[in-house]
Protein backbone atom coordinates (compact mmCIF):
# COMPACT_ATOMS: atom_id res chain seq x y z
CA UNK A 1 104.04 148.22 155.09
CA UNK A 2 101.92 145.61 157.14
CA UNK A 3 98.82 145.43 157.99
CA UNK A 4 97.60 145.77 161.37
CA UNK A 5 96.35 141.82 161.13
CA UNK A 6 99.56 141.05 160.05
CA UNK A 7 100.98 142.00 162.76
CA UNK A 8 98.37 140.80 165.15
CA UNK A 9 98.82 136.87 163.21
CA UNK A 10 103.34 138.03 163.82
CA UNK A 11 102.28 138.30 167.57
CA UNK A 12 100.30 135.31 167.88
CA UNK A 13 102.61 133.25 166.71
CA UNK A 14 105.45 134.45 168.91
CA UNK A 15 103.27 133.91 172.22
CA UNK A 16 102.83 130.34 170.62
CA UNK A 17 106.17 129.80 170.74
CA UNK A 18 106.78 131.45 174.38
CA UNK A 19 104.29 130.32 176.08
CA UNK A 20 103.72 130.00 179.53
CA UNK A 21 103.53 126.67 181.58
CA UNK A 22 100.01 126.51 181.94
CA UNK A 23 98.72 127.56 178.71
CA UNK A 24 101.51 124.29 177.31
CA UNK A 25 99.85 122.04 180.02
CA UNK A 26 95.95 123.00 179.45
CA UNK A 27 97.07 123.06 175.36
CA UNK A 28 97.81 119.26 175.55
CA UNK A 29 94.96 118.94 177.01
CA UNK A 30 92.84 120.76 174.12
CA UNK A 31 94.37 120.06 170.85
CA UNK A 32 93.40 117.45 168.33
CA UNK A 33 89.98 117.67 169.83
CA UNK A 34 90.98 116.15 172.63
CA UNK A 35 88.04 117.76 174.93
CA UNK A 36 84.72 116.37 173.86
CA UNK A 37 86.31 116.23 170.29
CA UNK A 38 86.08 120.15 169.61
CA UNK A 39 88.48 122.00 168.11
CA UNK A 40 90.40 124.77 169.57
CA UNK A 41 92.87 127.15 168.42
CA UNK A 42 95.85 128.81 170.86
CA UNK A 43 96.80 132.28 171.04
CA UNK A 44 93.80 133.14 168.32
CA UNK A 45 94.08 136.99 167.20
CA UNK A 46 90.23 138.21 167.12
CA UNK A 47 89.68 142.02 166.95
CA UNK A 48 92.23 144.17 168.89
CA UNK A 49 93.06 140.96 171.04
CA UNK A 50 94.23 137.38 170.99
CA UNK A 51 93.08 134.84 172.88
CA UNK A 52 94.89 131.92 174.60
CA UNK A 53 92.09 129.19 173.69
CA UNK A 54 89.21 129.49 170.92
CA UNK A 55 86.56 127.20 169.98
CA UNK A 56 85.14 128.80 167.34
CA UNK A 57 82.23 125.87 166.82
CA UNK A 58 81.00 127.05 170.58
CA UNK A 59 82.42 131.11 170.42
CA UNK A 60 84.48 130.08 173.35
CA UNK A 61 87.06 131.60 174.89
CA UNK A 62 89.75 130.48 177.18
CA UNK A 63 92.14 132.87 179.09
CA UNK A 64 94.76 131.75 181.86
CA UNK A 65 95.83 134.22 184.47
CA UNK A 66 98.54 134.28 186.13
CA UNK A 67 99.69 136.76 189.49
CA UNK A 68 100.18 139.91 187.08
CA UNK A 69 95.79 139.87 186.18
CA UNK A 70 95.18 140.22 189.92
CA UNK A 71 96.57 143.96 189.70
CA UNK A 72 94.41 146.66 189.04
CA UNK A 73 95.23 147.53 185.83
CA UNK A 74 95.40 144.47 184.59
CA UNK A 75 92.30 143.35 185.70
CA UNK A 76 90.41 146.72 184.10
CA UNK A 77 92.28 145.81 181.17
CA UNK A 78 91.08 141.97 181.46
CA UNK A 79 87.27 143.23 182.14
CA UNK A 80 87.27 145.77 178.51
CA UNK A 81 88.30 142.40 176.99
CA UNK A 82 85.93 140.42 178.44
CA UNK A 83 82.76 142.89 177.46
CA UNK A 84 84.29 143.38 173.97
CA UNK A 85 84.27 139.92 173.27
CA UNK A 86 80.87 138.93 175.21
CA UNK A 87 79.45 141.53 172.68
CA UNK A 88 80.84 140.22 169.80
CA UNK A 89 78.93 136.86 170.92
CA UNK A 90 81.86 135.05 172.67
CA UNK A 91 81.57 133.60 176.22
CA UNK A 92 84.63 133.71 177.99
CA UNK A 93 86.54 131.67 180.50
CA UNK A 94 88.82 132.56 182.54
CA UNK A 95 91.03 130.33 185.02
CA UNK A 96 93.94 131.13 187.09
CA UNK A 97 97.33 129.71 186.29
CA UNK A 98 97.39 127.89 189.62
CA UNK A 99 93.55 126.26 188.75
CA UNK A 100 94.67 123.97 185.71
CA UNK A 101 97.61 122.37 187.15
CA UNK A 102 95.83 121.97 190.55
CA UNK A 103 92.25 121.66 189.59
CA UNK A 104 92.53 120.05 186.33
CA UNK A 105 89.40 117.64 186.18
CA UNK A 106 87.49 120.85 187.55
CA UNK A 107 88.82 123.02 184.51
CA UNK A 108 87.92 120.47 181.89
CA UNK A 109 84.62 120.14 183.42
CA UNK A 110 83.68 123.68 183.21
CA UNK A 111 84.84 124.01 180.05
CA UNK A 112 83.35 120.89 178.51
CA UNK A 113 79.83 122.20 180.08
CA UNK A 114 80.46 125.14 178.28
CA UNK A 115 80.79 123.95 174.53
């Protein structure tokens, strides 16, 4: 039988390998320490959720939204995750879909302040 972090580390690894065009174009951007030379990891499971960017150096978060977070539900859902993880210590980002292709330098600034 697996664990439930088993399956949390099973899920990660699928949305690494689907994921969507922004979180491949911002992950370019990120990885190797790329940004300011910290290290981040993509689709990170931490508690009951997993994050699209972590630097865990900084407790940093990164989540891309796309149309679907604008809904009501999904922005409740988006807001539990947020407090859960600003209690556990971790400031979180969050950036539309639409932000890092068309705002890049913007993004990376924000987030370079930030760690």
């Amino acid at each position: 039988m697996k664990r439930p972090l088993d399956n949390m580390i099973a899920y990660a690894r699928k949305l690494r390998r689907n994921q969507t065009d922004a979180e491949m174009f911002l992950w370019q951007l990120l990885r190797g320490r790329r940004l300011g030379g910290f290290k981040f990891r993509r689709q990170h499971p931490f508690g009951p959720y997993i994050l699209d960017f972590f630097c865990m150096q900084r407790q940093l978060a990164i989540e891309l939204d796309g149309g679907s977070h604008a809904q009501d539900a999904q922005a409740s859902y988006d807001g539990e995750r947020t407090a859960f993880l600003q209690k556990k210590g971790i400031q979180v980002l969050r950036f539309w879909d639409n932000q890092v292709f068309q705002e890049t330098e913007a993004v990376l600034t924000v987030i370079l302040k930030c760690t």
